[in-house]
ModelCIF file with pLDDT and N, C-alpha, C, O atoms, coordinates in Angstrom:
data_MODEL
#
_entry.id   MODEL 
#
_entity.id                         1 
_entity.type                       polymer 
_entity.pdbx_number_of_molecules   1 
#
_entity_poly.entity_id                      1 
_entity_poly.type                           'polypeptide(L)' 
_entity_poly.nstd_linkage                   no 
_entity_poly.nstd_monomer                   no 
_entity_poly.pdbx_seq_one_letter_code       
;(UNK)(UNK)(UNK)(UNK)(UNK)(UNK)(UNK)(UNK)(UNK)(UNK)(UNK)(UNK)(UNK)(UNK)(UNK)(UNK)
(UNK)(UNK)(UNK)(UNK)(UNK)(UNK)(UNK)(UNK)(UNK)(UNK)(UNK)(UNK)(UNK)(UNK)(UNK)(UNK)
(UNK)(UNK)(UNK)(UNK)(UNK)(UNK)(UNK)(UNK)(UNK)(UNK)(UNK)(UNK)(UNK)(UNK)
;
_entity_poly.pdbx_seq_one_letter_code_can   XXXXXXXXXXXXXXXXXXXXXXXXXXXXXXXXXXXXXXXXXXXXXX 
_entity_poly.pdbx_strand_id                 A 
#
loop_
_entity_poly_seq.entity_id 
_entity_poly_seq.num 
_entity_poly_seq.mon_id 
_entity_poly_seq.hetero 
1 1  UNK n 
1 2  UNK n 
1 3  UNK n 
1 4  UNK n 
1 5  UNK n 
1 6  UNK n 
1 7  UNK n 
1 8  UNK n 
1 9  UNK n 
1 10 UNK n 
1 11 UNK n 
1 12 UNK n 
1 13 UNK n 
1 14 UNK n 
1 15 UNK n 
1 16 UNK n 
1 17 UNK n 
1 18 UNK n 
1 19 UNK n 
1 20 UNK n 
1 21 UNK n 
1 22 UNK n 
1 23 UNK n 
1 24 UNK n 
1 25 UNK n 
1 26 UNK n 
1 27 UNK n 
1 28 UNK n 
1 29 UNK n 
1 30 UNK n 
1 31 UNK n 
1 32 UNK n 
1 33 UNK n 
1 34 UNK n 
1 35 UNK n 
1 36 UNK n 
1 37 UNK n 
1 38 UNK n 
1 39 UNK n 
1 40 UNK n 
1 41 UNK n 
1 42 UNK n 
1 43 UNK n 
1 44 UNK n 
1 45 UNK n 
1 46 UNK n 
#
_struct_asym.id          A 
_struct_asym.entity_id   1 
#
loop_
_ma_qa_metric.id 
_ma_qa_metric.mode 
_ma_qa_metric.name 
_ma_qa_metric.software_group_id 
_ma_qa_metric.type 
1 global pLDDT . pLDDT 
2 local  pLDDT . pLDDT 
#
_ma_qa_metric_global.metric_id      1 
_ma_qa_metric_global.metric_value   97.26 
_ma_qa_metric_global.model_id       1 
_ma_qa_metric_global.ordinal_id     1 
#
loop_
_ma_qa_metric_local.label_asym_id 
_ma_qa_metric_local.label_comp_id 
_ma_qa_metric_local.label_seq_id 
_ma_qa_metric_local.metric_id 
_ma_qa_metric_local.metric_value 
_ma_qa_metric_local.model_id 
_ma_qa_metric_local.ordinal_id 
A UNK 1  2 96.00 1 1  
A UNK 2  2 97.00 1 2  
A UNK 3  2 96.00 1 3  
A UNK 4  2 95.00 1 4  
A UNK 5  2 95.00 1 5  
A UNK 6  2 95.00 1 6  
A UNK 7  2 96.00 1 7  
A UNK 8  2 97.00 1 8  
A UNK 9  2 97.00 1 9  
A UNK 10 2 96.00 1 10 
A UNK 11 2 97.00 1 11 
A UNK 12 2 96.00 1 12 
A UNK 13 2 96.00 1 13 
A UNK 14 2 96.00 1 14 
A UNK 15 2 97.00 1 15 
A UNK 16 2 98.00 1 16 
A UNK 17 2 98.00 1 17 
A UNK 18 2 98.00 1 18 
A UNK 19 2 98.00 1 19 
A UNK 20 2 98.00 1 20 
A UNK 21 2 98.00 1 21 
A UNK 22 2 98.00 1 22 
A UNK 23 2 98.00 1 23 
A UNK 24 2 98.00 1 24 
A UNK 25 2 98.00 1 25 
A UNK 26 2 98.00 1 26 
A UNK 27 2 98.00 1 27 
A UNK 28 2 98.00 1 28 
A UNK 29 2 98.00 1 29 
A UNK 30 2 98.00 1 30 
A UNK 31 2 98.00 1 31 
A UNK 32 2 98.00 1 32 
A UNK 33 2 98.00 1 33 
A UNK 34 2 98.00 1 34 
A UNK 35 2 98.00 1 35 
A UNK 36 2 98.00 1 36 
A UNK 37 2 96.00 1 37 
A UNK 38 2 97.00 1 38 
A UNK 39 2 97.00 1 39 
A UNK 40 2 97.00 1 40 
A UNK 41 2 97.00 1 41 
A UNK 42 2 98.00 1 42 
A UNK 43 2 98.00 1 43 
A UNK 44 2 98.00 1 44 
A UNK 45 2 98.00 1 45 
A UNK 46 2 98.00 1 46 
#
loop_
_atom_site.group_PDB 
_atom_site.id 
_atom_site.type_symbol 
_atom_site.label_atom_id 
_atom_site.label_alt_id 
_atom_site.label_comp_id 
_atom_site.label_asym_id 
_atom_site.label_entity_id 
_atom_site.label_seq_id 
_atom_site.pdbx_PDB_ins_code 
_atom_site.Cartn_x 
_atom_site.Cartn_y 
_atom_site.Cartn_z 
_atom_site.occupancy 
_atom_site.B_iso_or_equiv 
_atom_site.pdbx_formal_charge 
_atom_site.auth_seq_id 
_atom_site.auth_comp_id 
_atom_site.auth_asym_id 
_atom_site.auth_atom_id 
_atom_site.pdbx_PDB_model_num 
ATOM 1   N N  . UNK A 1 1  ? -11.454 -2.543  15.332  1.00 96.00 ? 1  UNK A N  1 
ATOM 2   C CA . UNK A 1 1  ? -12.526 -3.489  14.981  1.00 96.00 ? 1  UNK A CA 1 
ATOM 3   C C  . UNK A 1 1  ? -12.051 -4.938  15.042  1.00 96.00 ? 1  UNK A C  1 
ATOM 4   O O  . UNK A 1 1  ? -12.572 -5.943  14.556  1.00 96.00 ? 1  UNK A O  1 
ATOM 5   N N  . UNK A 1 2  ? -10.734 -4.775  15.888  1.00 97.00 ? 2  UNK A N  1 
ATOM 6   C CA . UNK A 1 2  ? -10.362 -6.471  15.178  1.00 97.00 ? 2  UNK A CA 1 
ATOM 7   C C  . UNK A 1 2  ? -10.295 -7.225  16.781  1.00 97.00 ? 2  UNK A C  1 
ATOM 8   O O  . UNK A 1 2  ? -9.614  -6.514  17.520  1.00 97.00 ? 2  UNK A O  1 
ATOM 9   N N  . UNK A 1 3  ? -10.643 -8.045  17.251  1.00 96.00 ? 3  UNK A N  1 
ATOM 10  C CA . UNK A 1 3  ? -10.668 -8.750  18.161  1.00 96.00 ? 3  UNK A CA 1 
ATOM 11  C C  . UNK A 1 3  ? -12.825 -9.230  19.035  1.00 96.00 ? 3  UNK A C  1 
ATOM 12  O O  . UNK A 1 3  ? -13.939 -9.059  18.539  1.00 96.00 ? 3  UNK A O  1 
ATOM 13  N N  . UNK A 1 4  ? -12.491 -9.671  20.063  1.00 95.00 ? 4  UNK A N  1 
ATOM 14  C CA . UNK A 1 4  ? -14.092 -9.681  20.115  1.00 95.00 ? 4  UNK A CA 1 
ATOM 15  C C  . UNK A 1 4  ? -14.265 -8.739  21.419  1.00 95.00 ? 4  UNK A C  1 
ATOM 16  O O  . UNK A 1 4  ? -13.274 -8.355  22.040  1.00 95.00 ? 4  UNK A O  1 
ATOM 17  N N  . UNK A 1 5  ? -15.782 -8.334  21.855  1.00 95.00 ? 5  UNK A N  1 
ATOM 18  C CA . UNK A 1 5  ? -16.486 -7.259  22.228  1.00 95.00 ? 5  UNK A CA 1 
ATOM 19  C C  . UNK A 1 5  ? -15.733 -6.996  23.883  1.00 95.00 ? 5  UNK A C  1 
ATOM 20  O O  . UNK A 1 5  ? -15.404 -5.979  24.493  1.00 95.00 ? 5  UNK A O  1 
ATOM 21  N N  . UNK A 1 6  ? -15.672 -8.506  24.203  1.00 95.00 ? 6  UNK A N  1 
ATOM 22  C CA . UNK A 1 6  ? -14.779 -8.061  25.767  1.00 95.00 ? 6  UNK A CA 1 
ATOM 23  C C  . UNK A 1 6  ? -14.057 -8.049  26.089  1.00 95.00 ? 6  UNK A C  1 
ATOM 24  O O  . UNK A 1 6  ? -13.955 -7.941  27.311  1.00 95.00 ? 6  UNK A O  1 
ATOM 25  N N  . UNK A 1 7  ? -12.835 -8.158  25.206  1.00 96.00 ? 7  UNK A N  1 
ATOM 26  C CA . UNK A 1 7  ? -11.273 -8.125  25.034  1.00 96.00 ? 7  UNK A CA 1 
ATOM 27  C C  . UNK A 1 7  ? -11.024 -6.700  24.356  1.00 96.00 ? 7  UNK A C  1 
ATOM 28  O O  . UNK A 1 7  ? -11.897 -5.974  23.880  1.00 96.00 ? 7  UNK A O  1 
ATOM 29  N N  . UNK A 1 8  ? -9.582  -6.439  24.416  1.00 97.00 ? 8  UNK A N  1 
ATOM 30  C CA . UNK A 1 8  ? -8.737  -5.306  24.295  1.00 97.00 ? 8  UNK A CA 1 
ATOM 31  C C  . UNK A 1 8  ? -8.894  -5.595  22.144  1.00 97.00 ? 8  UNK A C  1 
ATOM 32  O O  . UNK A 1 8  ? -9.338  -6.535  21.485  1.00 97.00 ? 8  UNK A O  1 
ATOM 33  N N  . UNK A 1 9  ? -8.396  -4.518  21.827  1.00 97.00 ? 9  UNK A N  1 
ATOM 34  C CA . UNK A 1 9  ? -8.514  -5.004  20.779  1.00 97.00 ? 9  UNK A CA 1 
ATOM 35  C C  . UNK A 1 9  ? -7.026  -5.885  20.239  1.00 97.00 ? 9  UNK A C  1 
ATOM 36  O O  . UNK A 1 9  ? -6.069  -6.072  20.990  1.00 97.00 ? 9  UNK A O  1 
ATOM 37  N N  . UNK A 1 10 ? -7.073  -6.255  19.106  1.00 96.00 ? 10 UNK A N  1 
ATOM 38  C CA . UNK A 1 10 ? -5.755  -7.076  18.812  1.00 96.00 ? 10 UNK A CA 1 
ATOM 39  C C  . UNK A 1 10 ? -5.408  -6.222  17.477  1.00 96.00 ? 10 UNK A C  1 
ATOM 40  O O  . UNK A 1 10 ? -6.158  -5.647  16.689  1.00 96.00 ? 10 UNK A O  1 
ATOM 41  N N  . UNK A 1 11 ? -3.824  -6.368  17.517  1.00 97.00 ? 11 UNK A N  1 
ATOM 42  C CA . UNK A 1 11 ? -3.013  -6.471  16.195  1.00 97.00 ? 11 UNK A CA 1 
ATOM 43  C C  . UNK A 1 11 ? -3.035  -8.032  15.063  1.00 97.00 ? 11 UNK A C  1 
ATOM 44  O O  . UNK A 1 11 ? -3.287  -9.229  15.197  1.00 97.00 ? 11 UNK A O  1 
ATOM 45  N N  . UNK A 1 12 ? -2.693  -7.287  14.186  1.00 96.00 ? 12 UNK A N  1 
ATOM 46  C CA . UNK A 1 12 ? -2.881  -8.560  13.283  1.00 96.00 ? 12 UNK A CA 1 
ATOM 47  C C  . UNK A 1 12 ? -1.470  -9.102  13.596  1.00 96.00 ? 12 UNK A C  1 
ATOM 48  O O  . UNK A 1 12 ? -0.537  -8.541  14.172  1.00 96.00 ? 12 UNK A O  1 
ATOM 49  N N  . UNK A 1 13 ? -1.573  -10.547 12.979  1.00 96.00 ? 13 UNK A N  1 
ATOM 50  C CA . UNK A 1 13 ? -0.490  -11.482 13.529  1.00 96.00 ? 13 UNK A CA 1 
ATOM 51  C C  . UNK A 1 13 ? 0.324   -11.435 12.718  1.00 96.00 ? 13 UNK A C  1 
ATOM 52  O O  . UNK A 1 13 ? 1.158   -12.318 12.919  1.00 96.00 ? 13 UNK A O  1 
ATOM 53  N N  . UNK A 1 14 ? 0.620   -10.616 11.536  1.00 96.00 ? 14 UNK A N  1 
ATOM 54  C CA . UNK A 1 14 ? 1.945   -10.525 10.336  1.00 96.00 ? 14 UNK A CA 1 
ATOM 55  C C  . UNK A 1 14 ? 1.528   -8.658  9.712   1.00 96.00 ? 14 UNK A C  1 
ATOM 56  O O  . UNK A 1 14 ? 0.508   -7.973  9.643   1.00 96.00 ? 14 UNK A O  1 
ATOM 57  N N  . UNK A 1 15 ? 2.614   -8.524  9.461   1.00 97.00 ? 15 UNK A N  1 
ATOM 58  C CA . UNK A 1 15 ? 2.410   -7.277  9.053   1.00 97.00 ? 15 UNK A CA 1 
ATOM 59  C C  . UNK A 1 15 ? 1.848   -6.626  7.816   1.00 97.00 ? 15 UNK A C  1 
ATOM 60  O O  . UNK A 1 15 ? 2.366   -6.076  6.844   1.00 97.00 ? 15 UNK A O  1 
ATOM 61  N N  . UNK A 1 16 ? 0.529   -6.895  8.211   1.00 98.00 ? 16 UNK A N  1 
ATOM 62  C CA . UNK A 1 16 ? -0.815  -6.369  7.103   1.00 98.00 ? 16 UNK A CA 1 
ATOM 63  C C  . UNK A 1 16 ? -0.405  -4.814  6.552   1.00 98.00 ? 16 UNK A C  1 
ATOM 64  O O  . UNK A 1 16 ? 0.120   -4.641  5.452   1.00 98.00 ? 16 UNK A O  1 
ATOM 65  N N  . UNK A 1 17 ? -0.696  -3.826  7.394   1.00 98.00 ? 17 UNK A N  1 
ATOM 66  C CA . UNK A 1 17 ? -0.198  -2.669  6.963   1.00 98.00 ? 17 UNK A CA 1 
ATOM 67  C C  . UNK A 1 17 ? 1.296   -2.541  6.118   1.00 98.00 ? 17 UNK A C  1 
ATOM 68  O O  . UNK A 1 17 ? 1.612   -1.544  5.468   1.00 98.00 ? 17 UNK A O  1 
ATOM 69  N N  . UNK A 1 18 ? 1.756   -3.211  6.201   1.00 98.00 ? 18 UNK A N  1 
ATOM 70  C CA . UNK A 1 18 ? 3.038   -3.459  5.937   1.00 98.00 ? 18 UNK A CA 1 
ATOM 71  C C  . UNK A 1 18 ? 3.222   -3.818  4.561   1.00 98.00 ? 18 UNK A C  1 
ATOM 72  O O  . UNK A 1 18 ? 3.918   -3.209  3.748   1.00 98.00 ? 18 UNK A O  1 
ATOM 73  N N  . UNK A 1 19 ? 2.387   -5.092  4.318   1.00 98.00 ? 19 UNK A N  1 
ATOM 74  C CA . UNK A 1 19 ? 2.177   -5.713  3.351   1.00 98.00 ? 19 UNK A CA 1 
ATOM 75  C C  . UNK A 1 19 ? 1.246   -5.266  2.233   1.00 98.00 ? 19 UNK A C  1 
ATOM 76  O O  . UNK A 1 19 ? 1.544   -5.207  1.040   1.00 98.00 ? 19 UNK A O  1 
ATOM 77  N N  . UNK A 1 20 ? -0.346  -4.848  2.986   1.00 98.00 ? 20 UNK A N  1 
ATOM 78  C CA . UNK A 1 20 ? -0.743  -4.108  2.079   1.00 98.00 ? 20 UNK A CA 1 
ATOM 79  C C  . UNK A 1 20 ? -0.479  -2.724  0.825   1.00 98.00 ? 20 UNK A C  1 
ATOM 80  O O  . UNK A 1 20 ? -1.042  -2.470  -0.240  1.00 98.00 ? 20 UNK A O  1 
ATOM 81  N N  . UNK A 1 21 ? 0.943   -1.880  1.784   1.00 98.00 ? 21 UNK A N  1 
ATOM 82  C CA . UNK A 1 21 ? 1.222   -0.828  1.114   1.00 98.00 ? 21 UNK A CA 1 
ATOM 83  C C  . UNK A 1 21 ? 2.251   -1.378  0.350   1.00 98.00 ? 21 UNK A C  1 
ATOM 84  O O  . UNK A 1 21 ? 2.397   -0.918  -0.782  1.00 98.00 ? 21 UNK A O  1 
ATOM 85  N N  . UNK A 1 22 ? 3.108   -2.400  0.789   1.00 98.00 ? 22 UNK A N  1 
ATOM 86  C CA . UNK A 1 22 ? 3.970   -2.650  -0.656  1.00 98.00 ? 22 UNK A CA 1 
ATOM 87  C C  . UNK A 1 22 ? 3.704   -3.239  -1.999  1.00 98.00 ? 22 UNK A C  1 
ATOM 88  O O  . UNK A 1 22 ? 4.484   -3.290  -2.951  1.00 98.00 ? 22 UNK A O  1 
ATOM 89  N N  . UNK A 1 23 ? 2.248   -3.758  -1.909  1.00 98.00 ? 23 UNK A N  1 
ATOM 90  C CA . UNK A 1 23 ? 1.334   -4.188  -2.905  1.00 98.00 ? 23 UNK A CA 1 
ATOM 91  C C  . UNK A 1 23 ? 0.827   -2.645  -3.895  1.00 98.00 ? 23 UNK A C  1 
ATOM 92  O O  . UNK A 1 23 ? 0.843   -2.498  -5.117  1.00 98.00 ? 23 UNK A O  1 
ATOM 93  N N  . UNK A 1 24 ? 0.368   -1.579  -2.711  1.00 98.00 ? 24 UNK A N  1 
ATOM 94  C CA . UNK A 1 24 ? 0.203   -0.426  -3.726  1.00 98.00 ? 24 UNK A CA 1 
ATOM 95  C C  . UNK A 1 24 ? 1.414   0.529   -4.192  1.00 98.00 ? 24 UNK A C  1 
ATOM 96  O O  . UNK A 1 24 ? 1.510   1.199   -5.221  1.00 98.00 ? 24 UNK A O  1 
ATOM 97  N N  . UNK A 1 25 ? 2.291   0.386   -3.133  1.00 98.00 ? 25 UNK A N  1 
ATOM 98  C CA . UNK A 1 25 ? 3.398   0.672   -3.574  1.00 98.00 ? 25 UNK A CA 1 
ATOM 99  C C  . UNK A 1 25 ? 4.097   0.501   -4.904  1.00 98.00 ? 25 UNK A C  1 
ATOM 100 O O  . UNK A 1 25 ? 4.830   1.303   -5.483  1.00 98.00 ? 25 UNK A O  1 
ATOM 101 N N  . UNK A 1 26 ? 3.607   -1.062  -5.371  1.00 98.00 ? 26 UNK A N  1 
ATOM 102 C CA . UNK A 1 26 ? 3.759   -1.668  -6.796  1.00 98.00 ? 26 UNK A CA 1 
ATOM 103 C C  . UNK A 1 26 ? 3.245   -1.106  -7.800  1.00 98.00 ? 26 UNK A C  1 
ATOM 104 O O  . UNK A 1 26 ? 3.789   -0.752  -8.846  1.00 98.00 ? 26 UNK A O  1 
ATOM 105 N N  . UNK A 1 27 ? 1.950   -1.008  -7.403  1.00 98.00 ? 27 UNK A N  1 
ATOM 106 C CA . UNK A 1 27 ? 0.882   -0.797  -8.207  1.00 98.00 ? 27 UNK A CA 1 
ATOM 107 C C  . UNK A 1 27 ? 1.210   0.683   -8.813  1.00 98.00 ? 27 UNK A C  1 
ATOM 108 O O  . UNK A 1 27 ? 1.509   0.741   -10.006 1.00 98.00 ? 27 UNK A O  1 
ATOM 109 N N  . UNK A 1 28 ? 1.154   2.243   -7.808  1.00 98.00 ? 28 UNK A N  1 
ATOM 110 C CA . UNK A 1 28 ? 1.475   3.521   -7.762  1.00 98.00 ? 28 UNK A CA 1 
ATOM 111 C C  . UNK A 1 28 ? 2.863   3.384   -8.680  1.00 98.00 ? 28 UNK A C  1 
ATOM 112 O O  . UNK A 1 28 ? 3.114   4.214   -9.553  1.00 98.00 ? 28 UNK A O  1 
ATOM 113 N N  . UNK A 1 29 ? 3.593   2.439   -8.441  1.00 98.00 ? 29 UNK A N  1 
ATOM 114 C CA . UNK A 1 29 ? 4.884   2.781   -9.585  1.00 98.00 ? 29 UNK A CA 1 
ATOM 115 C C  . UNK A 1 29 ? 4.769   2.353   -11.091 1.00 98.00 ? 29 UNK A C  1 
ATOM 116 O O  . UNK A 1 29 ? 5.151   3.002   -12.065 1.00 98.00 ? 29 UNK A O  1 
ATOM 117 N N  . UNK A 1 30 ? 4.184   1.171   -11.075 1.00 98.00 ? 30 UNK A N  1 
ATOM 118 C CA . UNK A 1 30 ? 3.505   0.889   -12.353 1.00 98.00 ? 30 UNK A CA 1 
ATOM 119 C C  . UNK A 1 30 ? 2.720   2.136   -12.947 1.00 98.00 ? 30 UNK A C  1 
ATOM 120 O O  . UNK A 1 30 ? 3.357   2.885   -13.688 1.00 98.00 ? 30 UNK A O  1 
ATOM 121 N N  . UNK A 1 31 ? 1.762   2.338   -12.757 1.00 98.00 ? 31 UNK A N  1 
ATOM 122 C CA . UNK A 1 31 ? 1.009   3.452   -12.918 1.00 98.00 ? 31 UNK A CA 1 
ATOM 123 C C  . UNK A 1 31 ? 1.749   4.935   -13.365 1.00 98.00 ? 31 UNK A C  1 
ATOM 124 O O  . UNK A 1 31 ? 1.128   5.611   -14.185 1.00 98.00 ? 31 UNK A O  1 
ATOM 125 N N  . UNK A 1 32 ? 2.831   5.370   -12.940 1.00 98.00 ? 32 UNK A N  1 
ATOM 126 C CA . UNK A 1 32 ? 3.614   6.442   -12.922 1.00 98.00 ? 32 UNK A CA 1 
ATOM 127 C C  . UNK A 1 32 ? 4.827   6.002   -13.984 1.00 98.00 ? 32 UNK A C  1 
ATOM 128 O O  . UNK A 1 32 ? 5.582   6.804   -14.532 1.00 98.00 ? 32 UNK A O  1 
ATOM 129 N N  . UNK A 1 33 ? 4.847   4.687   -14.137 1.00 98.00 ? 33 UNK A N  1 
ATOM 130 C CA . UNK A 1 33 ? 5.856   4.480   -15.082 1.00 98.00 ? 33 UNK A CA 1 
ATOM 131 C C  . UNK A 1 33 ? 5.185   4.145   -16.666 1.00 98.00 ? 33 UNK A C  1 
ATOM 132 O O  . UNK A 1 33 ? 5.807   4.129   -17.729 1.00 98.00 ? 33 UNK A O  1 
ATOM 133 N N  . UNK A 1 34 ? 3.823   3.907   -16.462 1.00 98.00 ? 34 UNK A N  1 
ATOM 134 C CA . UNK A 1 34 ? 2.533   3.953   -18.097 1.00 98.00 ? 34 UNK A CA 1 
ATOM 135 C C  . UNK A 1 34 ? 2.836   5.230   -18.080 1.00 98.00 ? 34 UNK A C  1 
ATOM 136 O O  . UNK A 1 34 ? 3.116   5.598   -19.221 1.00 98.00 ? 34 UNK A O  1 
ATOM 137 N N  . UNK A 1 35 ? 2.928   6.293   -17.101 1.00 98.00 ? 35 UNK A N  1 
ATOM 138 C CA . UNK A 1 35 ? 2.349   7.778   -17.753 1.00 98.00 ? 35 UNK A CA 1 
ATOM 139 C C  . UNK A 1 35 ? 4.002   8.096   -18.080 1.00 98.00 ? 35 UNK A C  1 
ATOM 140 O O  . UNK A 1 35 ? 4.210   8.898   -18.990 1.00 98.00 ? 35 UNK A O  1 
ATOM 141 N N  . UNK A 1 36 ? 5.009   7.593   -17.484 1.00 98.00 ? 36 UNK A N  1 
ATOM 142 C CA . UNK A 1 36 ? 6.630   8.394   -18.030 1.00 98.00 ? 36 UNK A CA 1 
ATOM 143 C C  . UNK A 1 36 ? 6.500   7.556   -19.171 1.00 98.00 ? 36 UNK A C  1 
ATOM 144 O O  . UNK A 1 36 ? 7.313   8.067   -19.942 1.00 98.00 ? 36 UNK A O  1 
ATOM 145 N N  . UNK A 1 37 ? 6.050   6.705   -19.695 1.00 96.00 ? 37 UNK A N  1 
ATOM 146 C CA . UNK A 1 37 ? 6.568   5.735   -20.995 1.00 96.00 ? 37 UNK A CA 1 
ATOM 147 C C  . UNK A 1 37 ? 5.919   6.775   -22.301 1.00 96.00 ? 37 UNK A C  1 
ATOM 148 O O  . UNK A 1 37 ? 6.355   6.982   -23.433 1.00 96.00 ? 37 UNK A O  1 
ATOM 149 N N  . UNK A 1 38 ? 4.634   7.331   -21.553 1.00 97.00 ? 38 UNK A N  1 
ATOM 150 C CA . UNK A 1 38 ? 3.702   8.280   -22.671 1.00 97.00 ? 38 UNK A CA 1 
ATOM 151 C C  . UNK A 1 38 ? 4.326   9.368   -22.592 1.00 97.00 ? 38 UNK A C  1 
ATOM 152 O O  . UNK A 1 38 ? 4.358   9.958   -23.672 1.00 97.00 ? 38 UNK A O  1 
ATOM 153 N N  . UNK A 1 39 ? 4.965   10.008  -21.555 1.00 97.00 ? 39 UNK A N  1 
ATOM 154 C CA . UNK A 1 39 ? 5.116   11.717  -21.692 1.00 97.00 ? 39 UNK A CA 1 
ATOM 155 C C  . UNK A 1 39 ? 6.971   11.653  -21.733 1.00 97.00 ? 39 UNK A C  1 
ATOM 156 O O  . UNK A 1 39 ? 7.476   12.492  -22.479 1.00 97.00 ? 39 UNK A O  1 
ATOM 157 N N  . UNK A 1 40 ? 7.808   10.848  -21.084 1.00 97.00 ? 40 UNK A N  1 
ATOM 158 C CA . UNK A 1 40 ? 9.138   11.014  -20.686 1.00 97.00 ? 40 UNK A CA 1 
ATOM 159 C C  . UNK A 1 40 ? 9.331   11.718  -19.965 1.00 97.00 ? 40 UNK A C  1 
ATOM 160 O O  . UNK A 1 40 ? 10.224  12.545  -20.149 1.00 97.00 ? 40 UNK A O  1 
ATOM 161 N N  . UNK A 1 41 ? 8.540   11.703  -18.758 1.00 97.00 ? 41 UNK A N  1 
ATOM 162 C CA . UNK A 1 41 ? 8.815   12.636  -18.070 1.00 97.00 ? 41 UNK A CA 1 
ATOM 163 C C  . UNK A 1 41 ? 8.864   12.079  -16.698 1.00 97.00 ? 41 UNK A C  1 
ATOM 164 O O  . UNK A 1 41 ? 7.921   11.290  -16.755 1.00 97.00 ? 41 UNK A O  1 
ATOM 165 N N  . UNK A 1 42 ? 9.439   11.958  -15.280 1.00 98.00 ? 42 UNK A N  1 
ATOM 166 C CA . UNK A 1 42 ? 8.679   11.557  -14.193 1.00 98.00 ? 42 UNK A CA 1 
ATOM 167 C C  . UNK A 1 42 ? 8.312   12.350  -13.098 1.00 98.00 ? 42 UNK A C  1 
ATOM 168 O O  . UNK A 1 42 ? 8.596   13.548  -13.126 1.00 98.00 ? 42 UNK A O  1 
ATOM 169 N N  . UNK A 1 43 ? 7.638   11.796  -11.994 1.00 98.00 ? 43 UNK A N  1 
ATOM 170 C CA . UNK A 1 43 ? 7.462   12.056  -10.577 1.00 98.00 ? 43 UNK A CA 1 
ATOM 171 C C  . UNK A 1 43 ? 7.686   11.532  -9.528  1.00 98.00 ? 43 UNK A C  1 
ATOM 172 O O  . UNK A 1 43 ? 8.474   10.586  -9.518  1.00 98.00 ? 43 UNK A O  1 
ATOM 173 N N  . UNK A 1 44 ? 7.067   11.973  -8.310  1.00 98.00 ? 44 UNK A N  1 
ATOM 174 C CA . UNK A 1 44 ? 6.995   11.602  -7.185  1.00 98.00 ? 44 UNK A CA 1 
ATOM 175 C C  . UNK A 1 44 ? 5.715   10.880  -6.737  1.00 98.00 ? 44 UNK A C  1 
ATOM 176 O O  . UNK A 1 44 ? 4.585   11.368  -6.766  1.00 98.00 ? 44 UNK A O  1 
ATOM 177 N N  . UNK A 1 45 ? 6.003   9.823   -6.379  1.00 98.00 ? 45 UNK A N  1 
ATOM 178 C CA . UNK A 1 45 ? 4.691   9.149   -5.661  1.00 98.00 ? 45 UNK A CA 1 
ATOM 179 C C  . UNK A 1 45 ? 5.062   8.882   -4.088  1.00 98.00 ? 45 UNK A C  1 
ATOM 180 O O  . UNK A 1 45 ? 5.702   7.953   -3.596  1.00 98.00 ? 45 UNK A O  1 
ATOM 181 N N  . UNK A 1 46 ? 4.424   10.045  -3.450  1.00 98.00 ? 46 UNK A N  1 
ATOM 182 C CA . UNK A 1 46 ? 3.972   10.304  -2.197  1.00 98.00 ? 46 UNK A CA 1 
ATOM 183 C C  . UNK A 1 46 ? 2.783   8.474   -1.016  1.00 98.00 ? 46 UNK A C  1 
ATOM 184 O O  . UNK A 1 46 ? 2.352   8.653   0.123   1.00 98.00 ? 46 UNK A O  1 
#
C-alpha cells in the first residue's frame, strides 16, 4: 500500500518494522514482568 498507483511499490526509508517491534518488544516485557512481580514466576514472550 505504500507508494503511488503507477509505480512499483516502495519500502519505508528507516526501519519501521524494525522499530515498531522493539517498541512492543518493550511493552510484552513490561507486561510479563507486572505478572512475575504478582506470581514469581516467569515466561516466554514469543
Amino acid at each position: 500500500i505504500s507508494g503511488t498507483p503507477d509505480q512499483p511499490p516502495l519500502l519505508p526509508g528507516f526501519g519501521l518494522a524494525d522499530a515498531s517491534t522493539g517498541l512492543m518488544a518493550a511493552f510484552l516485557t513490561l507486561a510479563a514482568v507486572h505478572e512475575q512481580r504478582r506470581t514469581g514466576r516467569g515466561q516466554v514472550v514469543d
